[in-house]
N, C-alpha and C. Protein backbone atom coordinates (compact mmCIF):
# COMPACT_ATOMS: atom_id res chain seq x y z
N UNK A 1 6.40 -46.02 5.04
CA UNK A 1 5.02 -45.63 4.89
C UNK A 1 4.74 -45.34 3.41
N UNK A 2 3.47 -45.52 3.10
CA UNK A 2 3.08 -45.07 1.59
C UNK A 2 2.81 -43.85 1.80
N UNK A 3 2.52 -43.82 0.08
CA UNK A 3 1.73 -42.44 0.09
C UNK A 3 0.89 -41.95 0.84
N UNK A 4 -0.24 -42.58 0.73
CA UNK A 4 -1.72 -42.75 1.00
C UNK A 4 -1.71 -42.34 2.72
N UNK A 5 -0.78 -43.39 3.41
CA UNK A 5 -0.03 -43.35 5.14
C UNK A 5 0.11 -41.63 5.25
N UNK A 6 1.16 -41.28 4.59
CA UNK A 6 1.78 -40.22 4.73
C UNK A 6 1.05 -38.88 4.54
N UNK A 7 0.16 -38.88 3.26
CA UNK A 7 -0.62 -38.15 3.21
C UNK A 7 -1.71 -37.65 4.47
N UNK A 8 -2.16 -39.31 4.79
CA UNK A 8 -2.98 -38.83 5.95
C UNK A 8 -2.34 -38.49 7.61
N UNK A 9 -1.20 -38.88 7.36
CA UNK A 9 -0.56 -38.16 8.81
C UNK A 9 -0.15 -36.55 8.58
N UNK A 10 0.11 -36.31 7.24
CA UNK A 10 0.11 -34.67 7.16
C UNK A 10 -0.61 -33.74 7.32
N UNK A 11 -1.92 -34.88 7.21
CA UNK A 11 -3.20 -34.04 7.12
C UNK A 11 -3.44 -33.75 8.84
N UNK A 12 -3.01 -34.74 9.47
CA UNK A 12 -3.32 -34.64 10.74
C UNK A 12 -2.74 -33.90 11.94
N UNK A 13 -1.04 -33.36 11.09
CA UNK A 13 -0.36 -32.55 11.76
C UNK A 13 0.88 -33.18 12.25
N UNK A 14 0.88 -34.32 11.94
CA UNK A 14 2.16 -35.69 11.98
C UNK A 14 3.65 -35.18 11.98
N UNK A 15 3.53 -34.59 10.64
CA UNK A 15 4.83 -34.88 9.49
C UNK A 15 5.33 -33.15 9.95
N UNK A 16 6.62 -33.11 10.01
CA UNK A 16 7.42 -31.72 9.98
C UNK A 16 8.26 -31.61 8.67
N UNK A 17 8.63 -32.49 8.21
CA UNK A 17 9.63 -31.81 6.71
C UNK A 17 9.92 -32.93 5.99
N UNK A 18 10.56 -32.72 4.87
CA UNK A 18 10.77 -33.62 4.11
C UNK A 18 11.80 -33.39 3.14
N UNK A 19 12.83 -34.34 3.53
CA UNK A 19 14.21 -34.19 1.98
C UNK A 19 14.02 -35.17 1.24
N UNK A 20 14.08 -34.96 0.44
CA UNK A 20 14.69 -35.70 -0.79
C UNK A 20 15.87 -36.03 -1.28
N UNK A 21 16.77 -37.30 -1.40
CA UNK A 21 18.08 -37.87 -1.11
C UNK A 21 18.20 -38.48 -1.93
N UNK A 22 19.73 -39.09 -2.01
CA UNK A 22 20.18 -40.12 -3.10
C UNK A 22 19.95 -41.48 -2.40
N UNK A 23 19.66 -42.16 -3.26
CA UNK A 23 19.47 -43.87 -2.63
C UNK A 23 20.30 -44.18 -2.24
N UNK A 24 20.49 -45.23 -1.08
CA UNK A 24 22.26 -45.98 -0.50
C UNK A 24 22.62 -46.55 -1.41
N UNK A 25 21.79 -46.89 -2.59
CA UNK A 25 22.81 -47.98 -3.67
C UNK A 25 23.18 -46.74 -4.62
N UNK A 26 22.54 -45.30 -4.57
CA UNK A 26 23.05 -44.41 -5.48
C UNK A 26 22.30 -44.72 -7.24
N UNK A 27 21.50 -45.62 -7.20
CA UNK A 27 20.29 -45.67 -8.31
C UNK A 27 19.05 -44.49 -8.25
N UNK A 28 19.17 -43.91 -7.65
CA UNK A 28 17.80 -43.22 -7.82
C UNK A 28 17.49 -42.17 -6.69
N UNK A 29 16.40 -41.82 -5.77
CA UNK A 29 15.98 -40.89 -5.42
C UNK A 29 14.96 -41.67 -4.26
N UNK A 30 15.54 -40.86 -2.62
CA UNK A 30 14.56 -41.53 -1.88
C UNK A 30 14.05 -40.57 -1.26
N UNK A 31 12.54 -40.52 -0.78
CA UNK A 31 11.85 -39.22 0.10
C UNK A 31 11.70 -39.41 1.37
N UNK A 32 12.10 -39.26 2.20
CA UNK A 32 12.48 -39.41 3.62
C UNK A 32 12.02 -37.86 4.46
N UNK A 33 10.68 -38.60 5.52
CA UNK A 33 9.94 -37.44 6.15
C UNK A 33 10.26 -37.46 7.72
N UNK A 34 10.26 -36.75 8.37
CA UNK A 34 10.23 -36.71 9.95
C UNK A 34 9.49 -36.29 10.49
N UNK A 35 8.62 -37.19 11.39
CA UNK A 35 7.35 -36.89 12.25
C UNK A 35 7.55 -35.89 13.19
N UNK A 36 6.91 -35.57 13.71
CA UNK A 36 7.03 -34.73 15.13
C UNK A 36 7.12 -35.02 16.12
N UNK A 37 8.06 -36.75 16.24
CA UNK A 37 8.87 -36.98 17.36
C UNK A 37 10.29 -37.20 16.96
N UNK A 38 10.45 -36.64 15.70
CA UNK A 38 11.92 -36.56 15.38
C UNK A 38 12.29 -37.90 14.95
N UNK A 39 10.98 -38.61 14.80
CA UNK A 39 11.18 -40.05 13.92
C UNK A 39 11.31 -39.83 11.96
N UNK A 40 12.43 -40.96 11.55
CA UNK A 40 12.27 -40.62 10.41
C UNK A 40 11.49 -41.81 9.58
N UNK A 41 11.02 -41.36 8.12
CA UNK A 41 10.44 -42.58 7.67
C UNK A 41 10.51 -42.15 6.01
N UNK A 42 11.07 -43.45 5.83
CA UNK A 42 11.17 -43.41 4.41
C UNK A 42 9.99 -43.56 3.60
N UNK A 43 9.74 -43.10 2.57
CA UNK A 43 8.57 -43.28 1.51
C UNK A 43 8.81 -45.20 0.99
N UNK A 44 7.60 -46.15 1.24
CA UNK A 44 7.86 -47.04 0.69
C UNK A 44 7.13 -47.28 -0.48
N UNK A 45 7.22 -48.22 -1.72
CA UNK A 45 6.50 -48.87 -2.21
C UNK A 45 5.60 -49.65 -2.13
N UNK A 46 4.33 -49.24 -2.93
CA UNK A 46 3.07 -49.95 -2.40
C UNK A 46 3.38 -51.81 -2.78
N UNK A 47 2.69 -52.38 -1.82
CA UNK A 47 2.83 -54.11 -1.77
C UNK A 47 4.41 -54.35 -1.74
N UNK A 48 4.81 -53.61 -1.02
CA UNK A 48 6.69 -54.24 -0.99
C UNK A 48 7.13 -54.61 0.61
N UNK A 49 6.10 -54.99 1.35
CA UNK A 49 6.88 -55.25 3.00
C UNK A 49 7.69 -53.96 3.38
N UNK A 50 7.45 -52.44 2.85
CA UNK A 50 8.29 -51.28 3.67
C UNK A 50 9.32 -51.24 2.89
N UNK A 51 10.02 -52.18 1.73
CA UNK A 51 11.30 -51.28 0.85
C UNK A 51 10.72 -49.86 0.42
N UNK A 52 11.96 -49.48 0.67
CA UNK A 52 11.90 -48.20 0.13
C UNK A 52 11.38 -48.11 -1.11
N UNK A 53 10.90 -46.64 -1.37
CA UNK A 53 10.49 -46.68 -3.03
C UNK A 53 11.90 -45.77 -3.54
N UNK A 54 11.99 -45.78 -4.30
CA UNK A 54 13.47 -45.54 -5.46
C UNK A 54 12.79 -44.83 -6.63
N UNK A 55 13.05 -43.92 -6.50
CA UNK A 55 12.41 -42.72 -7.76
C UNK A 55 13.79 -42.72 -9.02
N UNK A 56 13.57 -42.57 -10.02
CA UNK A 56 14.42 -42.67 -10.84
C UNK A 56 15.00 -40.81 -11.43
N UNK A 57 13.95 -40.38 -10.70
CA UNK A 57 14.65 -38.66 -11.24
C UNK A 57 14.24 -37.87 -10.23
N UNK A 58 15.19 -36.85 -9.79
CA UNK A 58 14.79 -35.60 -8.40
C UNK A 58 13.13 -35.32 -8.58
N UNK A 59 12.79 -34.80 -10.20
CA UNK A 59 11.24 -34.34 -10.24
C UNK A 59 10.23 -35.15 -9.28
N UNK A 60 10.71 -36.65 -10.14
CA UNK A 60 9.12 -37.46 -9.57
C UNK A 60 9.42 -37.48 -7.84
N UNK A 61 10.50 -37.84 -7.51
CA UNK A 61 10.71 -37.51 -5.93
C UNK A 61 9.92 -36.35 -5.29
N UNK A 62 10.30 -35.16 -5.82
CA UNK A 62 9.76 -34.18 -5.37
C UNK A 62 8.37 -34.12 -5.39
N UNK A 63 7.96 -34.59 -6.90
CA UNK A 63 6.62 -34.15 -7.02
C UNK A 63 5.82 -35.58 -5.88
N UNK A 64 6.27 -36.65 -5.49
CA UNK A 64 5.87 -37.31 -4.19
C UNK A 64 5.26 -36.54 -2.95
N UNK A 65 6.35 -35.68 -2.56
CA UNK A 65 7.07 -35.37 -1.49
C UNK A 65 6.08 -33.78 -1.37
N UNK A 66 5.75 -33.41 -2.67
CA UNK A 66 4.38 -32.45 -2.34
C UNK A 66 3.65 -33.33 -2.45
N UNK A 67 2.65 -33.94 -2.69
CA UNK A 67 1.36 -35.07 -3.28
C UNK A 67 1.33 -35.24 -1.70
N UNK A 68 2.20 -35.33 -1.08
CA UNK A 68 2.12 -35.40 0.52
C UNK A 68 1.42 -34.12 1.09
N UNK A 69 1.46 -33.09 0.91
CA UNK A 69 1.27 -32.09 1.26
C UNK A 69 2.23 -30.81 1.59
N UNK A 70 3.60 -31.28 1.33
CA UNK A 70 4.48 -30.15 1.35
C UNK A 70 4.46 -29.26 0.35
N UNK A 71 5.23 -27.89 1.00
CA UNK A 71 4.98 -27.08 -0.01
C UNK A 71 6.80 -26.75 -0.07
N UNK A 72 7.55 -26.94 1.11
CA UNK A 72 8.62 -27.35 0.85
C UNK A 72 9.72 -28.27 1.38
N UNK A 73 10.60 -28.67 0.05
CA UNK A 73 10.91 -29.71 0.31
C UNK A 73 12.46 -29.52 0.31
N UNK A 74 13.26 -30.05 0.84
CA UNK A 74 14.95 -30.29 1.14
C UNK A 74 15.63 -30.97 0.12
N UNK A 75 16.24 -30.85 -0.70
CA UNK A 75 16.99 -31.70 -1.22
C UNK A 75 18.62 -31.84 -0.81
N UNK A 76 18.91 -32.86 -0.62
CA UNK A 76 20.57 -33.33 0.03
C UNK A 76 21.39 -34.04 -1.42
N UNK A 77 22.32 -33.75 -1.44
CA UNK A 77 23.56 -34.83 -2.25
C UNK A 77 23.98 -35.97 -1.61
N UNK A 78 24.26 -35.78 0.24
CA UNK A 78 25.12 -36.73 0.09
C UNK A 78 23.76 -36.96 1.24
C-alpha cells in the first residue's frame, strides 16, 4: 500500500501498529503496518506494481510511518 492508501485506512480505524525493519536485502529500511485483522502490509512505492519502498535511513522510515498517523512506532533489527 502507499502512503496516501495507508493514511486513509488510519484515518478510518484500519491500521493497529507499525515497525520499522531492515530490508531482506539489508539495503535500507522497510515500514511494515498491521491491520486489524492481523494482516500485514508493507509500505510500497508509488508507480512500482506493490515493491516495497526501501528507505535509505531509520529517520525517513520513521518519519513515513508517522505521516501515516502514528504516534508510535516499533523499530526491530532483525
Amino acid at each position: 500500500m502507499e502512503l496516501n492508501e495507508l493514511k486513509n485506512v488510519f484515518d478510518a480505524g484500519g491500521l493497529k501498529s507499525v515497525v520499522v525493519t531492515s530490508s531482506w536485502m539489508g539495503e535500507g529500511f522497510e515500514v511494515i503496518v498491521t491491520d486489524n485483522k492481523n494482516k500485514q502490509h508493507t509500505m510500497s512505492a508509488q508507480r512500482s506494481d506493490g515493491e516495497a519502498r526501501v528507505f535509505k535511513s531509520i529517520s525517513a522510515a520513521i518519519t513515513n510511518a508517522t505521516n501515516i498517523g502514528f504516534r508510535e512506532v516499533l523499530f526491530k533489527l532483525a
